[in-house]
N, C-alpha and C. Protein backbone atom coordinates (compact mmCIF):
# COMPACT_ATOMS: atom_id res chain seq x y z
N UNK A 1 -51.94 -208.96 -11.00
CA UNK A 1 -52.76 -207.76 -10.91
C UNK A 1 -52.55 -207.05 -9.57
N UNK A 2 -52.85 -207.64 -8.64
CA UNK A 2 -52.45 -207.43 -7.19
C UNK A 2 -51.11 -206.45 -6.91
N UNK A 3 -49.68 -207.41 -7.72
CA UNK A 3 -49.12 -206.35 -7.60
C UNK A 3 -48.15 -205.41 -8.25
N UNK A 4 -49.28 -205.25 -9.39
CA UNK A 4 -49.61 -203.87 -10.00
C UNK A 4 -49.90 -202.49 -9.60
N UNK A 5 -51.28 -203.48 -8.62
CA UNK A 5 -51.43 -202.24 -8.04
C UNK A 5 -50.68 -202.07 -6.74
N UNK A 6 -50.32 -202.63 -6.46
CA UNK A 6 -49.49 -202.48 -5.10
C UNK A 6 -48.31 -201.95 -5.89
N UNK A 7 -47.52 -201.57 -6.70
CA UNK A 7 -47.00 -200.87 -7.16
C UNK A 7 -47.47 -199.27 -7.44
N UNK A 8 -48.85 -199.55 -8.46
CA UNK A 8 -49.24 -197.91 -8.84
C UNK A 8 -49.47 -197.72 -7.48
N UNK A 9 -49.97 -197.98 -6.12
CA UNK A 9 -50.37 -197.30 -5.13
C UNK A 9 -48.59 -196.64 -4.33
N UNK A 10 -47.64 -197.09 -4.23
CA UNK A 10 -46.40 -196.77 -3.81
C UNK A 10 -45.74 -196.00 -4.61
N UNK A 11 -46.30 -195.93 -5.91
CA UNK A 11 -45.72 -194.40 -6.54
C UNK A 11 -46.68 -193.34 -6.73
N UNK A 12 -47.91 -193.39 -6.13
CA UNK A 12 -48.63 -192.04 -5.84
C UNK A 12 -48.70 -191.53 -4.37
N UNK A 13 -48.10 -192.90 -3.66
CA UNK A 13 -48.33 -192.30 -2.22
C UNK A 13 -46.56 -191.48 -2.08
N UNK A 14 -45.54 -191.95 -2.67
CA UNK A 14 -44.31 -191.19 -2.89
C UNK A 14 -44.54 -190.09 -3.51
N UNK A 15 -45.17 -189.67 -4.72
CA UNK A 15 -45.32 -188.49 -5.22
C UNK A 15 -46.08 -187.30 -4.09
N UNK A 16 -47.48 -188.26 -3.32
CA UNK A 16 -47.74 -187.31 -2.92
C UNK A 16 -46.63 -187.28 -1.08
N UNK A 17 -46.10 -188.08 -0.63
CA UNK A 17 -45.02 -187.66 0.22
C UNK A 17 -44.12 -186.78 0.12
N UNK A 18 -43.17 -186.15 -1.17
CA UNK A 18 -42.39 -185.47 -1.49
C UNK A 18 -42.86 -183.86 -1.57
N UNK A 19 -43.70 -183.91 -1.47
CA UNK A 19 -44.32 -182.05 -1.78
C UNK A 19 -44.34 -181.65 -0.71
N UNK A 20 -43.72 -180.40 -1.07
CA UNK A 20 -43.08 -179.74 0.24
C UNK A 20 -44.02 -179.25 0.98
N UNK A 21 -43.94 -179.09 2.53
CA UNK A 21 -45.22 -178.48 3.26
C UNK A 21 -45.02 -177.00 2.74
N UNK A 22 -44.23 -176.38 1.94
CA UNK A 22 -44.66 -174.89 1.65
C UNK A 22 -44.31 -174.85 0.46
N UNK A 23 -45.07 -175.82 -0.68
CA UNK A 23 -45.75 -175.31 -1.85
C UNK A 23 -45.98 -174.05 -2.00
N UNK A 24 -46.25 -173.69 -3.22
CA UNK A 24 -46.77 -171.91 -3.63
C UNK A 24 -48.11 -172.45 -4.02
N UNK A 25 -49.12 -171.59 -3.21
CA UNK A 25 -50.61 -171.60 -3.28
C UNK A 25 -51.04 -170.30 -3.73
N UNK A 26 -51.86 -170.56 -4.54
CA UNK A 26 -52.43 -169.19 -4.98
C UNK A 26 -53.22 -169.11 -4.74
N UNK A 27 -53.96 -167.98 -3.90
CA UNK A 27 -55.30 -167.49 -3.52
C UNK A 27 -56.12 -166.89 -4.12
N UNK A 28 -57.18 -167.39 -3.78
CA UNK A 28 -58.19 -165.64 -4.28
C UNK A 28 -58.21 -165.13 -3.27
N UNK A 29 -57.77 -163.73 -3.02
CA UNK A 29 -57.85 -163.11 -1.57
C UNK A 29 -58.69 -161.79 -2.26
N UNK A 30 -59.18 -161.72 -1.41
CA UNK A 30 -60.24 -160.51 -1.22
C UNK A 30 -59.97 -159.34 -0.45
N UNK A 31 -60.24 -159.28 0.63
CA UNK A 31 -60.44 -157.92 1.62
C UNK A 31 -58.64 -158.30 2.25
N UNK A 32 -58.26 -159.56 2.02
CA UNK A 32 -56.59 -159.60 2.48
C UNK A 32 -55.90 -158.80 1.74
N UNK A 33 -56.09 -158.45 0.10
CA UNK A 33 -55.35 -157.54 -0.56
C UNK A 33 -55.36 -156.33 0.14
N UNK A 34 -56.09 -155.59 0.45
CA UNK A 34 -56.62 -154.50 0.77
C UNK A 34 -55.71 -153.95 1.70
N UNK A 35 -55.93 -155.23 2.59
CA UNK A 35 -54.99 -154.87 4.24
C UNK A 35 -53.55 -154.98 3.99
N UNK A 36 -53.36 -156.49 3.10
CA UNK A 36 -51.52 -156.97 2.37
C UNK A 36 -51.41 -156.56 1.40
N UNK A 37 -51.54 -155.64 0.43
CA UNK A 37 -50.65 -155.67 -0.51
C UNK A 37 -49.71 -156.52 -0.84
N UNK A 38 -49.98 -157.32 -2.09
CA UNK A 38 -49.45 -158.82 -2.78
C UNK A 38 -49.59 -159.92 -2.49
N UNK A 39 -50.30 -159.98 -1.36
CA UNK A 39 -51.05 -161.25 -0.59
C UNK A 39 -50.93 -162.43 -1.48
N UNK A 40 -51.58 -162.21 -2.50
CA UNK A 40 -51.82 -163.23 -3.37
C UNK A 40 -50.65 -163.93 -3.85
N UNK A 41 -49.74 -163.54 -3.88
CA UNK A 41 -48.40 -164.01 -3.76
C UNK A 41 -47.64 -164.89 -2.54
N UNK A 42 -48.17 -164.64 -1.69
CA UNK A 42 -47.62 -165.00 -0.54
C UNK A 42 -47.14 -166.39 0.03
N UNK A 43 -45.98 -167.04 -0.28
CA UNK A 43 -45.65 -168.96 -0.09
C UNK A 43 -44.86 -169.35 0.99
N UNK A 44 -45.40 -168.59 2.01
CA UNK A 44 -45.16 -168.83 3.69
C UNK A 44 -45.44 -169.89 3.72
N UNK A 45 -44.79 -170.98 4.64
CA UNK A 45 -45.41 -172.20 5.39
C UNK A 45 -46.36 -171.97 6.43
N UNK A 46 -47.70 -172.71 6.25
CA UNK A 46 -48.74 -172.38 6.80
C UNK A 46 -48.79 -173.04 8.49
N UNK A 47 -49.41 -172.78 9.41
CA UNK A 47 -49.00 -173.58 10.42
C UNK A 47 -50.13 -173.54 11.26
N UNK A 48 -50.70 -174.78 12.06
CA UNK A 48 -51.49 -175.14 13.01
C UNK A 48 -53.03 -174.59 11.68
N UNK A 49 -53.24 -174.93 10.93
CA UNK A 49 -54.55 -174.78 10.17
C UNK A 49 -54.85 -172.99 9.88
N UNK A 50 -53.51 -172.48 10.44
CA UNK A 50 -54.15 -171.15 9.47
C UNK A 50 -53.16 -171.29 8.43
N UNK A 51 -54.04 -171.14 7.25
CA UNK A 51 -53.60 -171.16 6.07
C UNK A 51 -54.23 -170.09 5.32
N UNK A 52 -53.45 -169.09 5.05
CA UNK A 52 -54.54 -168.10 4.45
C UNK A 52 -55.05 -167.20 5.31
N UNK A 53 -55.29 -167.30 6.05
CA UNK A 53 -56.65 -166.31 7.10
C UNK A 53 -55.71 -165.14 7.54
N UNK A 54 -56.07 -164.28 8.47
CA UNK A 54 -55.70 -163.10 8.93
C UNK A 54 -54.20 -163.42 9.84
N UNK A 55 -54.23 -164.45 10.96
CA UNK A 55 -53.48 -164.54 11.32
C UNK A 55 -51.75 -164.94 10.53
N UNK A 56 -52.33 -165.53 9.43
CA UNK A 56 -51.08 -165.66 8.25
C UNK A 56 -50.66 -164.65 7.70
N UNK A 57 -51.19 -163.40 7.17
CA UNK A 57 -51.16 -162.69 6.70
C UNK A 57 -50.12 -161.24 7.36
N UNK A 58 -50.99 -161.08 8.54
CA UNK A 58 -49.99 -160.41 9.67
C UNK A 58 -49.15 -161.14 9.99
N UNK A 59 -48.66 -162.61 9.79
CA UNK A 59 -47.17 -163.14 10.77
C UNK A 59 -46.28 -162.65 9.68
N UNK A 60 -46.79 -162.60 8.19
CA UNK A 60 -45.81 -162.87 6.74
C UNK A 60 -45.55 -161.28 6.31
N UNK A 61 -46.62 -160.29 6.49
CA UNK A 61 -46.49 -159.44 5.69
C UNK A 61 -45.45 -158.22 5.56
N UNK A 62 -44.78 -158.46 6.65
CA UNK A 62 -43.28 -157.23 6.99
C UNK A 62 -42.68 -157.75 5.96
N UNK A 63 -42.48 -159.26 6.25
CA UNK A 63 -41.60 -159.74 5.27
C UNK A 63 -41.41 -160.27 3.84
N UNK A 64 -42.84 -159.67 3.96
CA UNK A 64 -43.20 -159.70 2.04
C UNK A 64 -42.71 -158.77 1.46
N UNK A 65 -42.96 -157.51 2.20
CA UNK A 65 -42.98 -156.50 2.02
C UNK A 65 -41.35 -156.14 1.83
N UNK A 66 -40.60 -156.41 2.40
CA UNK A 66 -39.16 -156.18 2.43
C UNK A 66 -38.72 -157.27 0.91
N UNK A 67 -39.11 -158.50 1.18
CA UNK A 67 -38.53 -159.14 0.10
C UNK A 67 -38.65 -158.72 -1.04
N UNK A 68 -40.03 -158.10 -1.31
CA UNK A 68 -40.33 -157.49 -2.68
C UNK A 68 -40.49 -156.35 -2.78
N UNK A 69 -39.74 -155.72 -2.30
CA UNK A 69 -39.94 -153.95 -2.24
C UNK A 69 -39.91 -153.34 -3.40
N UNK A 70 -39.42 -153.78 -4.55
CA UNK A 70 -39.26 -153.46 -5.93
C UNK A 70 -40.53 -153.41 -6.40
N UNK A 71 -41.61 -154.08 -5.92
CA UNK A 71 -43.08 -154.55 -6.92
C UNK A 71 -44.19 -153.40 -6.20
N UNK A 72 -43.44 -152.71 -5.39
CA UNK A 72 -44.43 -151.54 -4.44
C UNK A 72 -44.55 -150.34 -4.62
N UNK A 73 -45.60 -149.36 -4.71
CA UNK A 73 -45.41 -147.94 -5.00
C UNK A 73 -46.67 -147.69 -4.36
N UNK A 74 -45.63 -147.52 -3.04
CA UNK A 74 -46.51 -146.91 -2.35
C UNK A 74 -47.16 -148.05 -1.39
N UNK A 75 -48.51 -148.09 -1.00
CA UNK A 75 -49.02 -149.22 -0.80
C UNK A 75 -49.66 -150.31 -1.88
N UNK A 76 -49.59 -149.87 -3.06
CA UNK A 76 -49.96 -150.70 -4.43
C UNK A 76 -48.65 -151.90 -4.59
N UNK A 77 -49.65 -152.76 -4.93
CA UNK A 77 -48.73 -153.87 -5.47
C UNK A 77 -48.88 -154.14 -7.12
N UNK A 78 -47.67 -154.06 -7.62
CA UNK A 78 -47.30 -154.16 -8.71
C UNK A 78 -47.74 -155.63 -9.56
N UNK A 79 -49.35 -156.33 -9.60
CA UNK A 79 -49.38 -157.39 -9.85
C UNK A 79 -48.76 -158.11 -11.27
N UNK A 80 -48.84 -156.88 -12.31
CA UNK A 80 -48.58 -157.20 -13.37
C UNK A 80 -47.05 -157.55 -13.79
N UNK A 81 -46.35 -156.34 -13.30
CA UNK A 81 -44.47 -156.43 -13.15
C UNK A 81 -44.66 -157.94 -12.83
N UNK A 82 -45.27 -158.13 -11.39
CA UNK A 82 -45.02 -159.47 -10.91
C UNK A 82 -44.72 -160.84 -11.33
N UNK A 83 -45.99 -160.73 -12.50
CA UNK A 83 -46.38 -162.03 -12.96
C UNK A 83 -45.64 -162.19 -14.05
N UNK A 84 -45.06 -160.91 -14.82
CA UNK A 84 -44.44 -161.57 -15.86
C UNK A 84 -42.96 -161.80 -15.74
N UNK A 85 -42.47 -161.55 -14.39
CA UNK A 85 -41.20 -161.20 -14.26
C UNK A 85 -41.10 -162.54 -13.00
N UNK A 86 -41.99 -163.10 -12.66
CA UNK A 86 -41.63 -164.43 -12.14
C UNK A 86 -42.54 -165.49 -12.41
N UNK A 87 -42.79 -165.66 -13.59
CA UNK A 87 -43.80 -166.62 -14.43
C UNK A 87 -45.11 -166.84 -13.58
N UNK A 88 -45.35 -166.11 -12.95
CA UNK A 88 -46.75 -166.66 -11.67
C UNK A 88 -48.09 -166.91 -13.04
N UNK A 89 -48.26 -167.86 -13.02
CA UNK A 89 -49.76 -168.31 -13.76
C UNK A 89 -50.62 -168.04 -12.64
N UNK A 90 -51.54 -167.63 -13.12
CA UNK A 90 -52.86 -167.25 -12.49
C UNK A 90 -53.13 -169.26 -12.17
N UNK A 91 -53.99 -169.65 -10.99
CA UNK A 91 -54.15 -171.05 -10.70
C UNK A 91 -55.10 -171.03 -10.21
């Protein structure tokens, strides 16, 4: 029994070792849309505990903005093009 589990415990602590520190997180962003346009999209590696907050948002957003210039009109972000054209599930 013992080591069973000393087995199941070394293949969940590997599963969770392998995930990359910049996963795609999906937000609910609020007043960040407003300011980012596509925010909610956004799978920057997060760093020193801002994750999400203002300071993430301004380090990432030139370069959101350039990467996806196709999904923009204007300052609107194109959420819908988005989602079906890179499988994004709502999460």
């Amino acid at each position: 029994m013992k080591t069973k589990l000393f087995a199941l415990g070394l293949i969940i602590a590997s599963l969770l070792a392998v995930r990359p520190a910049s996963a795609q997180t999906h937000v609910r962003v609020g007043i960040y849309e407003r300011d980012y346009p596509g925010a909610t999209y956004y799978t920057y590696r997060a760093w020193h505990g801002h994750d999400h907050d203002r300071p993430y948002y301004e380090h990432w957003h030139h370069r959101f903005e350039r990467e996806h210039r196709g999904y923009f009109r204007g300052r609107q972000f194109d959420h819908e093009r988005y989602e079906s054209e890179n499988h994004w599930h709502r999460r």
